[in-house]
N, C-alpha and C. Protein backbone atom coordinates (compact mmCIF):
# COMPACT_ATOMS: atom_id res chain seq x y z
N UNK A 1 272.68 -11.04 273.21
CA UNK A 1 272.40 -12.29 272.54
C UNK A 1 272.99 -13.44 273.36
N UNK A 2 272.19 -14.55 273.69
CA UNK A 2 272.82 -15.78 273.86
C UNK A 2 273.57 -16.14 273.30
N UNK A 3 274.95 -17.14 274.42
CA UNK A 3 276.22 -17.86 273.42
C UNK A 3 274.94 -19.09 273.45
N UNK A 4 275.36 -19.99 272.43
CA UNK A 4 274.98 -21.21 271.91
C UNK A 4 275.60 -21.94 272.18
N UNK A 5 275.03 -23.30 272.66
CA UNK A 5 276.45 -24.43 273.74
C UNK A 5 275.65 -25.53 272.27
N UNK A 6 276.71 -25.83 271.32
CA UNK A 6 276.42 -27.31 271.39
C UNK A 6 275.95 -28.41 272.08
N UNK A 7 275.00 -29.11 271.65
CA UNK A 7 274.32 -29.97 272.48
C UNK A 7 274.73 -31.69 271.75
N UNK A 8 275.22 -32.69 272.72
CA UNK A 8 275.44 -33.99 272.47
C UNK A 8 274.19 -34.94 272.83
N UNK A 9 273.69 -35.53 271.96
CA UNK A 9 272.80 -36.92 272.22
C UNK A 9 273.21 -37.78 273.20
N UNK A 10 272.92 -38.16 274.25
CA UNK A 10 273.66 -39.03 275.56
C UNK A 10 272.64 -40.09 275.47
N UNK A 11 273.50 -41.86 275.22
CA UNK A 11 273.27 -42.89 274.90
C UNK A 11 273.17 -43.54 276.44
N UNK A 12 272.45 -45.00 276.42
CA UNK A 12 272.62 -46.18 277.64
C UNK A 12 273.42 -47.01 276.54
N UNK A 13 273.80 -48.05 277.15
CA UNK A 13 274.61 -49.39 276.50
C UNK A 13 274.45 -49.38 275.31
N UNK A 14 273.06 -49.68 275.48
CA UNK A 14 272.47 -50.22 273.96
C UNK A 14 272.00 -49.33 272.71
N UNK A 15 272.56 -48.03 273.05
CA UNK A 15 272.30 -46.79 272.01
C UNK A 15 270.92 -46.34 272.37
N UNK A 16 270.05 -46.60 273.34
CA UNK A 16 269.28 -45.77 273.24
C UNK A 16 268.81 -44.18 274.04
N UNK A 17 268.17 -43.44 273.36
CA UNK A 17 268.83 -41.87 273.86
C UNK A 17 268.13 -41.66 275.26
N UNK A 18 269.26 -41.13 276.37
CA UNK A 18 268.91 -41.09 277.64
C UNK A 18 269.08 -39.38 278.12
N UNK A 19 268.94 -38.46 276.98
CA UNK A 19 269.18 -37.70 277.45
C UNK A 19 270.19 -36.18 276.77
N UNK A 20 270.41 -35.40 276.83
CA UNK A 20 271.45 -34.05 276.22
C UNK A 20 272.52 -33.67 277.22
N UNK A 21 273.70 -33.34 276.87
CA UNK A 21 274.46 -32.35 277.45
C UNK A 21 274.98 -31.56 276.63
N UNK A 22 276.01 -30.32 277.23
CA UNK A 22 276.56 -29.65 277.01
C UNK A 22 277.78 -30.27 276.18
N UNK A 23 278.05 -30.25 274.74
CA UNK A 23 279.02 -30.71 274.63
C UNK A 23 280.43 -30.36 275.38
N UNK A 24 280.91 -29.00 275.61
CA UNK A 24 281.74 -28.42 276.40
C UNK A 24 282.01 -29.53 277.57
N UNK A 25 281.06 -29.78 278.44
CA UNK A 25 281.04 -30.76 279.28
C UNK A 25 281.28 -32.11 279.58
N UNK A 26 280.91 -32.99 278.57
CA UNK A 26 280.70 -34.10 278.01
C UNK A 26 282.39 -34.96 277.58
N UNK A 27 282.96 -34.08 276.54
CA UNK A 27 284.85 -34.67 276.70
C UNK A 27 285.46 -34.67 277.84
N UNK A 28 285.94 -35.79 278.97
CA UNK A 28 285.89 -36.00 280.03
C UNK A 28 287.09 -36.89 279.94
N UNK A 29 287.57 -36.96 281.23
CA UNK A 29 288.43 -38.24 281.78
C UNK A 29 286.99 -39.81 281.87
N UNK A 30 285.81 -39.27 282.05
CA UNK A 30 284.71 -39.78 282.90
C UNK A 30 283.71 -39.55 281.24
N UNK A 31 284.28 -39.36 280.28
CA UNK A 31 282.89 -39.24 278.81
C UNK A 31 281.69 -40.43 278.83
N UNK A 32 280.79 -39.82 278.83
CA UNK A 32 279.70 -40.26 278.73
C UNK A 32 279.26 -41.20 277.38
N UNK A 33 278.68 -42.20 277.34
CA UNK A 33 278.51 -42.75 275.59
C UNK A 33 277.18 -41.71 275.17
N UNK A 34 277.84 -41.16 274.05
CA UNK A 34 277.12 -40.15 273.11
C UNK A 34 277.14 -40.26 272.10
N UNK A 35 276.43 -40.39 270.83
CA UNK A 35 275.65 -40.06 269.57
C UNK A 35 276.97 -38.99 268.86
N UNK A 36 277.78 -39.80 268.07
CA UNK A 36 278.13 -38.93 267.10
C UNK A 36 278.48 -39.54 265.09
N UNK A 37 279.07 -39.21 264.64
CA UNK A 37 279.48 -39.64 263.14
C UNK A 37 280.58 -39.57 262.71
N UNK A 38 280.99 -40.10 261.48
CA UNK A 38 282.00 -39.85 260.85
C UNK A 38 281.48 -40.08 259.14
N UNK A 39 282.85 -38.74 258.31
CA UNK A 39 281.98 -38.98 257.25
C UNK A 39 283.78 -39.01 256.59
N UNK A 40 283.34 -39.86 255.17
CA UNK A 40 284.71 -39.89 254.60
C UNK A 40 283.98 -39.13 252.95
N UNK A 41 285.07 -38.25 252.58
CA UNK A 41 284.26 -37.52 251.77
C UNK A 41 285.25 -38.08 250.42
N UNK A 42 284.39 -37.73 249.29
CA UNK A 42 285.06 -38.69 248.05
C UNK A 42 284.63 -37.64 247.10
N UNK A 43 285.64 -37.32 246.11
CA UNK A 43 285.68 -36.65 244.85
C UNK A 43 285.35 -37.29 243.82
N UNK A 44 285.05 -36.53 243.21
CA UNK A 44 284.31 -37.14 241.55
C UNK A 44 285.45 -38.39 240.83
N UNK A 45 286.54 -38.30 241.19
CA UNK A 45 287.95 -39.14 240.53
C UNK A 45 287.98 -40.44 241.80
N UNK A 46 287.32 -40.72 242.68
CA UNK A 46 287.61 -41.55 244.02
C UNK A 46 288.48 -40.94 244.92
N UNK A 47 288.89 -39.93 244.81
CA UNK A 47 289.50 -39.85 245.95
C UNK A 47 288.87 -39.52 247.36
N UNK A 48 289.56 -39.85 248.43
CA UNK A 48 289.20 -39.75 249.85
C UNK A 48 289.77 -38.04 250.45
N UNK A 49 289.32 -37.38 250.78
CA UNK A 49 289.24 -36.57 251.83
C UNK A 49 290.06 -36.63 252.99
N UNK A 50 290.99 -36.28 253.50
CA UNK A 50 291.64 -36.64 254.55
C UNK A 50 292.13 -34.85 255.08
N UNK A 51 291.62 -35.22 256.81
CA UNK A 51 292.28 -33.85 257.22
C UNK A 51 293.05 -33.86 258.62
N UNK A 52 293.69 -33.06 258.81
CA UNK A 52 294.80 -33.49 259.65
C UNK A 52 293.84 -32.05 261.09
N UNK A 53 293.86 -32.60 261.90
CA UNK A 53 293.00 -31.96 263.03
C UNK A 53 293.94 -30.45 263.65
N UNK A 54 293.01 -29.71 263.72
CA UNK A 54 293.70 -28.08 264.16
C UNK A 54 294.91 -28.38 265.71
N UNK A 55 295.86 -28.06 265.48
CA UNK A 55 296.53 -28.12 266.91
C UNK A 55 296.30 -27.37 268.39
N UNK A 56 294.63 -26.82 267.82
CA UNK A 56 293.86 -26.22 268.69
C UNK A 56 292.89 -26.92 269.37
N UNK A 57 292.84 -28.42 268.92
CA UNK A 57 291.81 -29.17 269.57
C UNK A 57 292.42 -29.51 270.44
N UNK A 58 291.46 -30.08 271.28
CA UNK A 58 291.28 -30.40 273.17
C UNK A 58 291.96 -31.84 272.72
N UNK A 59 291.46 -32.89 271.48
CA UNK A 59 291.58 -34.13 271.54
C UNK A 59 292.27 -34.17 270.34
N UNK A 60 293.51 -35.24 270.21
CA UNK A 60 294.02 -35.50 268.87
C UNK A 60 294.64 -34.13 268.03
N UNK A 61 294.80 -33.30 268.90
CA UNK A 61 295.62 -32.26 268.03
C UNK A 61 296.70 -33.00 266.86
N UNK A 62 296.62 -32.08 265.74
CA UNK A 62 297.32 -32.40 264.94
C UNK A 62 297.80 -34.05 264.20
N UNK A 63 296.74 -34.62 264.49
CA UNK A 63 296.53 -36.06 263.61
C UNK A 63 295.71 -35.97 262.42
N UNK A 64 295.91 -37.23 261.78
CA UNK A 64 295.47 -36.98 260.18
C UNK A 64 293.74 -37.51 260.72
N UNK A 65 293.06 -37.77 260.20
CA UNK A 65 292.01 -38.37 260.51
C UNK A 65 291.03 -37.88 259.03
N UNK A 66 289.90 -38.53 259.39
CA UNK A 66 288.78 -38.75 258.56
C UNK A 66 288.30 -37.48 257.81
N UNK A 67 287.61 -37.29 256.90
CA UNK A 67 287.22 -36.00 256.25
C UNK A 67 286.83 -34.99 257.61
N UNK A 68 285.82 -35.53 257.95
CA UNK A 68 285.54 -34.40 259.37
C UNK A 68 284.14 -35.43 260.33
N UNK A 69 284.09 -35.04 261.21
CA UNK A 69 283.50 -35.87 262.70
C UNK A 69 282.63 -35.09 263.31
N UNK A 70 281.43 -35.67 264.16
CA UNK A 70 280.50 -34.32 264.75
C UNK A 70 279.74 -35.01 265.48
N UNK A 71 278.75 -34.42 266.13
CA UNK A 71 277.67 -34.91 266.86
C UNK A 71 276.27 -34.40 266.34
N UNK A 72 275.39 -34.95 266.14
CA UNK A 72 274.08 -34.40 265.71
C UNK A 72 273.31 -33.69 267.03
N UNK A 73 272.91 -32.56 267.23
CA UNK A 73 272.26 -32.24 267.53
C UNK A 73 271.24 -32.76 268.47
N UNK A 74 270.76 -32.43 269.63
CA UNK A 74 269.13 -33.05 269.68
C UNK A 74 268.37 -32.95 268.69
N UNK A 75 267.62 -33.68 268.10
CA UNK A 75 266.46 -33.22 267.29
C UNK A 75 266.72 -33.60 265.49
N UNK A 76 268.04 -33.41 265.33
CA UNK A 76 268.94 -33.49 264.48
C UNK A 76 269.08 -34.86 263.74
N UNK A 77 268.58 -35.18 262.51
CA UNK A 77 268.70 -36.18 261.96
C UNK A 77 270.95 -36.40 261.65
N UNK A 78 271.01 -37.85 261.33
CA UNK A 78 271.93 -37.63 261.07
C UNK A 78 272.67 -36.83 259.53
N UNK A 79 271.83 -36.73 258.81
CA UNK A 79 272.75 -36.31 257.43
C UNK A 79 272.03 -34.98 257.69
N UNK A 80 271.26 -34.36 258.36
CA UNK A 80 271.20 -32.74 258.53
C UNK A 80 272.51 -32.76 259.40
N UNK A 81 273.52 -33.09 260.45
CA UNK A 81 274.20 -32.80 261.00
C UNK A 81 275.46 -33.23 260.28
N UNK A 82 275.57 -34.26 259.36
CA UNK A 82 276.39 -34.12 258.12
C UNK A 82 277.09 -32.88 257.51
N UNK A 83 275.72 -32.48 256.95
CA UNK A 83 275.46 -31.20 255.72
C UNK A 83 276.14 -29.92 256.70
N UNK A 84 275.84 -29.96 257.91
CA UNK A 84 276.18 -28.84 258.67
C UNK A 84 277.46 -28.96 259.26
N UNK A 85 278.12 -30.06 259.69
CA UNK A 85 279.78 -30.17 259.76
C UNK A 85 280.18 -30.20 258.82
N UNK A 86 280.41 -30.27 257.52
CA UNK A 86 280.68 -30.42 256.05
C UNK A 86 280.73 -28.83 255.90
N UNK A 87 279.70 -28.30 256.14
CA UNK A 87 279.72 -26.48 255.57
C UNK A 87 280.83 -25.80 257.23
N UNK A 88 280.48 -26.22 258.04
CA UNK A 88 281.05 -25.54 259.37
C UNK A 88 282.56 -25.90 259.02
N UNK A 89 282.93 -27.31 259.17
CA UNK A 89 284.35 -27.52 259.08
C UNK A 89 285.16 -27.27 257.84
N UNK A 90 284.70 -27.58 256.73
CA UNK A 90 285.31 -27.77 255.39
C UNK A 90 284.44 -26.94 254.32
N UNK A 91 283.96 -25.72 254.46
CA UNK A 91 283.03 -25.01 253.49
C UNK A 91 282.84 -25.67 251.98
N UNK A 92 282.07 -26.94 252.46
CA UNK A 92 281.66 -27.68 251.42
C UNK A 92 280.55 -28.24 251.67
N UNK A 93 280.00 -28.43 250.76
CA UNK A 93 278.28 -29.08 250.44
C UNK A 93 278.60 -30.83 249.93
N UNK A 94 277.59 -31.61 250.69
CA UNK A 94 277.93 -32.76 250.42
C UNK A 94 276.72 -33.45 249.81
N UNK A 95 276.79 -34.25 248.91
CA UNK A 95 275.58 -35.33 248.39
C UNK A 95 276.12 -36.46 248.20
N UNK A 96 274.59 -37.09 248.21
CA UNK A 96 274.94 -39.12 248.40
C UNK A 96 275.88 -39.72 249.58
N UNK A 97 275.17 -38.94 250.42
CA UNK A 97 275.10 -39.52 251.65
C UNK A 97 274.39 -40.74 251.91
N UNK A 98 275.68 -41.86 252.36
CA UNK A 98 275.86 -43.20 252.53
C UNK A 98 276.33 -43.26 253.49
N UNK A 99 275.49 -44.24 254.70
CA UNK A 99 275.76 -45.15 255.67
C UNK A 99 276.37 -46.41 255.05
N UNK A 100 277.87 -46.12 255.71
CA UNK A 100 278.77 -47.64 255.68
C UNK A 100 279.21 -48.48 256.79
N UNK A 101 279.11 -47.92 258.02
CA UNK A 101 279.56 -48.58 258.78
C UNK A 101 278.58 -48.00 259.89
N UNK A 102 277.11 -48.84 259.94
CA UNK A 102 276.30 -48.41 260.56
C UNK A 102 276.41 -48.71 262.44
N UNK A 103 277.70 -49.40 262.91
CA UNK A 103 277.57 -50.38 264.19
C UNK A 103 278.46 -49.93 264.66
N UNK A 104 279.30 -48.93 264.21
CA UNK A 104 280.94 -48.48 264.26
C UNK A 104 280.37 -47.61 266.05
N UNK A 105 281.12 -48.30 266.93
CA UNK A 105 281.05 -48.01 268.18
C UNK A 105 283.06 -48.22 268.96
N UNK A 106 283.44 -46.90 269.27
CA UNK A 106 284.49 -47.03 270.37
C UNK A 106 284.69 -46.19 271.43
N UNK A 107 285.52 -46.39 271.89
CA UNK A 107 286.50 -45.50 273.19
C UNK A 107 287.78 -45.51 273.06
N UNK A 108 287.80 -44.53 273.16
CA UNK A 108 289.46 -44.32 273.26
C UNK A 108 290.13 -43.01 274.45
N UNK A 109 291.17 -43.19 274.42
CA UNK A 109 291.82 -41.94 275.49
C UNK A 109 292.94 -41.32 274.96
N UNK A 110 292.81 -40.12 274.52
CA UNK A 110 293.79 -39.30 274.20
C UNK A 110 295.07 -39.19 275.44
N UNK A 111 296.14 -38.46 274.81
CA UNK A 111 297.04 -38.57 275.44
C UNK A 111 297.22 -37.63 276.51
N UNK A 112 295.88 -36.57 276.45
CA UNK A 112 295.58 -35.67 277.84
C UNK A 112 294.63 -36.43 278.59
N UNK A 113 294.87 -37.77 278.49
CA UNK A 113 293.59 -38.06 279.36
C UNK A 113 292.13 -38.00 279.19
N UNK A 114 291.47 -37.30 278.13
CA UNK A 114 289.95 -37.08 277.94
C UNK A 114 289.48 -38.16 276.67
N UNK A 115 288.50 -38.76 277.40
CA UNK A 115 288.08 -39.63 276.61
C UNK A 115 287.19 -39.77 275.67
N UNK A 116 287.19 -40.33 274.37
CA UNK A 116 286.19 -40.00 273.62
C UNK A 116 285.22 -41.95 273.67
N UNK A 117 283.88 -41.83 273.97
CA UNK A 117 283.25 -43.01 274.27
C UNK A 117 282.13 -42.51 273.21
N UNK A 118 282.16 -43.03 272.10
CA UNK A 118 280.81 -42.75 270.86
C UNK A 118 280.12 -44.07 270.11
N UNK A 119 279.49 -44.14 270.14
CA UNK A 119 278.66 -44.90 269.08
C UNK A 119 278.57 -44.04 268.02
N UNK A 120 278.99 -44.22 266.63
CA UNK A 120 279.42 -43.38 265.33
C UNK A 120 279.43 -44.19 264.16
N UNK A 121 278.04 -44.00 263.96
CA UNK A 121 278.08 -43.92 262.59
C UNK A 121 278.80 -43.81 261.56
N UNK A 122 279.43 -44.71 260.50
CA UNK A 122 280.43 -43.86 259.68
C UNK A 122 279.83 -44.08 258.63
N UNK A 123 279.57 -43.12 257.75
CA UNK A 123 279.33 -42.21 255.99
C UNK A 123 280.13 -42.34 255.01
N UNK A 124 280.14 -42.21 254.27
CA UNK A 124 280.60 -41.32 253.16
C UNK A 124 279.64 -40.49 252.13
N UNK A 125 280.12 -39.54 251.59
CA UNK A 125 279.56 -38.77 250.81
C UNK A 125 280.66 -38.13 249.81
N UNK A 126 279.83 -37.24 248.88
CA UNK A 126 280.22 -36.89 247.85
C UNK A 126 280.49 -35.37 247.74
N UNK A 127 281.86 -34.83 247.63
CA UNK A 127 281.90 -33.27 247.27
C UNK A 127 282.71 -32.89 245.82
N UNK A 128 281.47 -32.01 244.91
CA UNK A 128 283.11 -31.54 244.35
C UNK A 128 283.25 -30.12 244.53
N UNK A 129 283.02 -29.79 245.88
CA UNK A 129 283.34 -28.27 246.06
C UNK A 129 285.20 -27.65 246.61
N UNK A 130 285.66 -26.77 246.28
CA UNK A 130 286.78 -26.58 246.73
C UNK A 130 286.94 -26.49 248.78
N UNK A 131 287.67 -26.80 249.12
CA UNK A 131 287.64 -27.07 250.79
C UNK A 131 288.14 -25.85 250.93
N UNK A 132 287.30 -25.60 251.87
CA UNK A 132 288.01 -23.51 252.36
C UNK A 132 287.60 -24.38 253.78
N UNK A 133 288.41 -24.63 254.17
CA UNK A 133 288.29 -25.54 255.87
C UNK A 133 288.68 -24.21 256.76
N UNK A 134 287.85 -24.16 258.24
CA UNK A 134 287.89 -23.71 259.41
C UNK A 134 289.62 -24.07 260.12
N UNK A 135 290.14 -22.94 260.22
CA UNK A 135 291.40 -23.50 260.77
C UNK A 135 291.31 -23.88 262.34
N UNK A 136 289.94 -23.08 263.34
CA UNK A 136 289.62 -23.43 264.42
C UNK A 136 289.78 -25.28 264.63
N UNK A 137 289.16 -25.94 262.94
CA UNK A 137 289.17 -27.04 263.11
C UNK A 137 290.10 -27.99 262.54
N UNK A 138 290.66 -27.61 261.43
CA UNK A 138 291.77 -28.32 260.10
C UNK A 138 292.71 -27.20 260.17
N UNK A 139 293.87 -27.97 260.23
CA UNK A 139 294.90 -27.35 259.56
C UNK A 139 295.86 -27.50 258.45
N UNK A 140 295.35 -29.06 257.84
CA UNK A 140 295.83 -29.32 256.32
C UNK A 140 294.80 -30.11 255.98
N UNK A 141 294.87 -30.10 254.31
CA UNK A 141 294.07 -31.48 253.71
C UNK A 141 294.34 -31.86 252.56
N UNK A 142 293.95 -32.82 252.46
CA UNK A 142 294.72 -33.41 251.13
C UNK A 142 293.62 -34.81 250.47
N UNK A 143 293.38 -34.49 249.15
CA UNK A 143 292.29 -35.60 248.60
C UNK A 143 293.45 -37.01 248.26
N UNK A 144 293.49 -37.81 248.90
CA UNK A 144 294.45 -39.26 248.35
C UNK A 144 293.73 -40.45 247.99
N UNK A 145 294.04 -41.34 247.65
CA UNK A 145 294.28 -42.42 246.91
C UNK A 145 293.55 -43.36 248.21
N UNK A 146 292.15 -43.87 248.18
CA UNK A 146 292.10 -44.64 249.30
C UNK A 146 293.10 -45.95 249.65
N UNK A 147 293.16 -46.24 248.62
CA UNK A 147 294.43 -48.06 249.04
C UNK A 147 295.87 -46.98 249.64
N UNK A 148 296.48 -45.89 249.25
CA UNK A 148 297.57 -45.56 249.95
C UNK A 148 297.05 -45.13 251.38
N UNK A 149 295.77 -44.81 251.44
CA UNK A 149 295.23 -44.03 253.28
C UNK A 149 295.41 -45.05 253.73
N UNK A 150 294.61 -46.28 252.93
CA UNK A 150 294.89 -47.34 254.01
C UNK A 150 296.24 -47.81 254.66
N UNK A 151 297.23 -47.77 253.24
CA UNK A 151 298.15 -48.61 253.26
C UNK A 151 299.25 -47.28 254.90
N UNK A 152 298.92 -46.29 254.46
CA UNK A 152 299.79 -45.43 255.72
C UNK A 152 299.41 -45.65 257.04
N UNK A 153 297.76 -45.92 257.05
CA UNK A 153 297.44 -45.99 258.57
C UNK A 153 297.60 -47.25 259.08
N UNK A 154 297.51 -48.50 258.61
CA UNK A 154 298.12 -49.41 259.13
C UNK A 154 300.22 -49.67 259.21
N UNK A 155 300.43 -48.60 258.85
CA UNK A 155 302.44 -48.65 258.62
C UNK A 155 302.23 -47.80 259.53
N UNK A 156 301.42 -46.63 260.04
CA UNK A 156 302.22 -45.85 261.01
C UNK A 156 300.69 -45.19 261.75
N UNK A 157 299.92 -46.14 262.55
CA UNK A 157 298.63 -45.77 263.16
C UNK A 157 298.66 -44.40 264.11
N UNK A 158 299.91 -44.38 264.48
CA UNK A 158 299.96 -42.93 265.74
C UNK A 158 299.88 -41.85 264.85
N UNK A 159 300.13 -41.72 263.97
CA UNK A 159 299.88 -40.34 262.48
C UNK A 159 298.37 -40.35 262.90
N UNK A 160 297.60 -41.05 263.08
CA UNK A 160 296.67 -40.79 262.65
C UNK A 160 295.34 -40.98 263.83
N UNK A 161 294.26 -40.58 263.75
CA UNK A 161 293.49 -40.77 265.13
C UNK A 161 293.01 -42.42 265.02
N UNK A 162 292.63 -43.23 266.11
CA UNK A 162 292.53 -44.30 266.61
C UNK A 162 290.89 -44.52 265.70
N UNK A 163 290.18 -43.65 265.76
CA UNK A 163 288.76 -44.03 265.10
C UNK A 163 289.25 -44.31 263.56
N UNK A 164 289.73 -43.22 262.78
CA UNK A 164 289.98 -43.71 261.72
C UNK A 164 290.72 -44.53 261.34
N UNK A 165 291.64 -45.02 261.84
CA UNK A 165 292.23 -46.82 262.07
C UNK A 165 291.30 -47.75 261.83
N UNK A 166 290.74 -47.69 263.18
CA UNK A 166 289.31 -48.92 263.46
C UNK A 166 288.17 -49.04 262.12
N UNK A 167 288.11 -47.65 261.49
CA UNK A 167 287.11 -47.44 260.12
C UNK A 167 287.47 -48.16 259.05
N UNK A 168 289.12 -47.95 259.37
CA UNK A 168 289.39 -48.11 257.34
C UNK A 168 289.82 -50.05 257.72
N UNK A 169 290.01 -50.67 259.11
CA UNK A 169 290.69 -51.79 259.11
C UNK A 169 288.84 -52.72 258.88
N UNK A 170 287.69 -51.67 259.31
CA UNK A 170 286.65 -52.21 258.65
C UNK A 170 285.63 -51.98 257.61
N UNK A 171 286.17 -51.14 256.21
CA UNK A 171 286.18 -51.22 255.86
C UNK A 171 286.72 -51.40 254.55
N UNK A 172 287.68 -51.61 254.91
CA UNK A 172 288.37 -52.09 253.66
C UNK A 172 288.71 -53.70 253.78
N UNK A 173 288.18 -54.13 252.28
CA UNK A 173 288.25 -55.87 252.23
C UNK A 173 288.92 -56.89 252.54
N UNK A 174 289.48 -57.95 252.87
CA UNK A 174 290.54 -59.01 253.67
C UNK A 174 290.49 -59.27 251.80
N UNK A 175 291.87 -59.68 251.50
CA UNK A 175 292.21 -60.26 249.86
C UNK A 175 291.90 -61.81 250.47
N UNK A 176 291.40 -61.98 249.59
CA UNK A 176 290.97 -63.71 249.25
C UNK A 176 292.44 -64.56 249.45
């Protein structure tokens, strides 16, 4: 049987698609701008989803970050590649899937050097399934209080990955 290589959407400037790679390939000193998401997942009571990344990843080991993150597929709409990081990472099923932060574009450089360069979509959606999370990918989680997520990631941003910073400082409201 064939191994299966994840495949990344590869962007020009202006988001439009120029192309596939190997994701394996693609996390780089040299990353390419590629097509990926973010989804913040919310319980029936409001709470937010928050998971702290496996100390097995290449990037951001062991930071808190967003419910869970991915790349769609070639071919791959975005909320089919939702539904399928949602069941892969966090053995949960998601509905009311919402685009919130449809422009959400960065770069950043981990502290090994490999860079993440995405145009990303950010979501939210709805679970009330219990999280039986992939430890390949999570290694804690915890449903909180969105005004305290916020209020921690701006008191102590290195806890936490640099995208979900940039998410919650746009979306969450400036007080009058």
């Amino acid at each position: 049987m064939a191994e299966h290589h994840e495949q990344v959407v590869l962007l020009d400037s202006d988001g439009n698609v120029v192309g596939a790679a190997d994701k394996a390939t693609v996390h780089t000193a040299e990353t390419p701008l590629h097509l990926a998401f973010s989804c913040h997942v919310f319980d029936a009571t409001g709470r937010v989803l928050v998971t702290r990344r496996a100390l097995s990843k290449a990037t951001w080991a062991g930071v808190w970050t967003n419910s869970f993150c991915g790349h769609p597929s070639p071919g791959e709409t975005q909320e089919q590649a939702i539904a399928r990081r949602a069941s892969q990472e966090l053995g949960i099923t998601v509905s009311a899937i919402e685009l919130v932060l449809p422009d959400f574009r960065y770069r950043a450089i981990d502290a090994s050097g490999i860079v993440e360069n995405e145009i990303c979509p950010v979501y939210r959606a709805v679970s009330t399934d219990a999280v039986k999370a992939n430890p390949a990918e999570v290694s804690e989680w915890e449903w909180v209080d969105p005004a305290a997520l916020t209020a921690a990631a701006s008191a102590a941003p290195y806890a936490f990955s640099p995208w979900l910073v940039w998410q919650l400082e746009q979306l969450t409201p400036v007080p009058e």
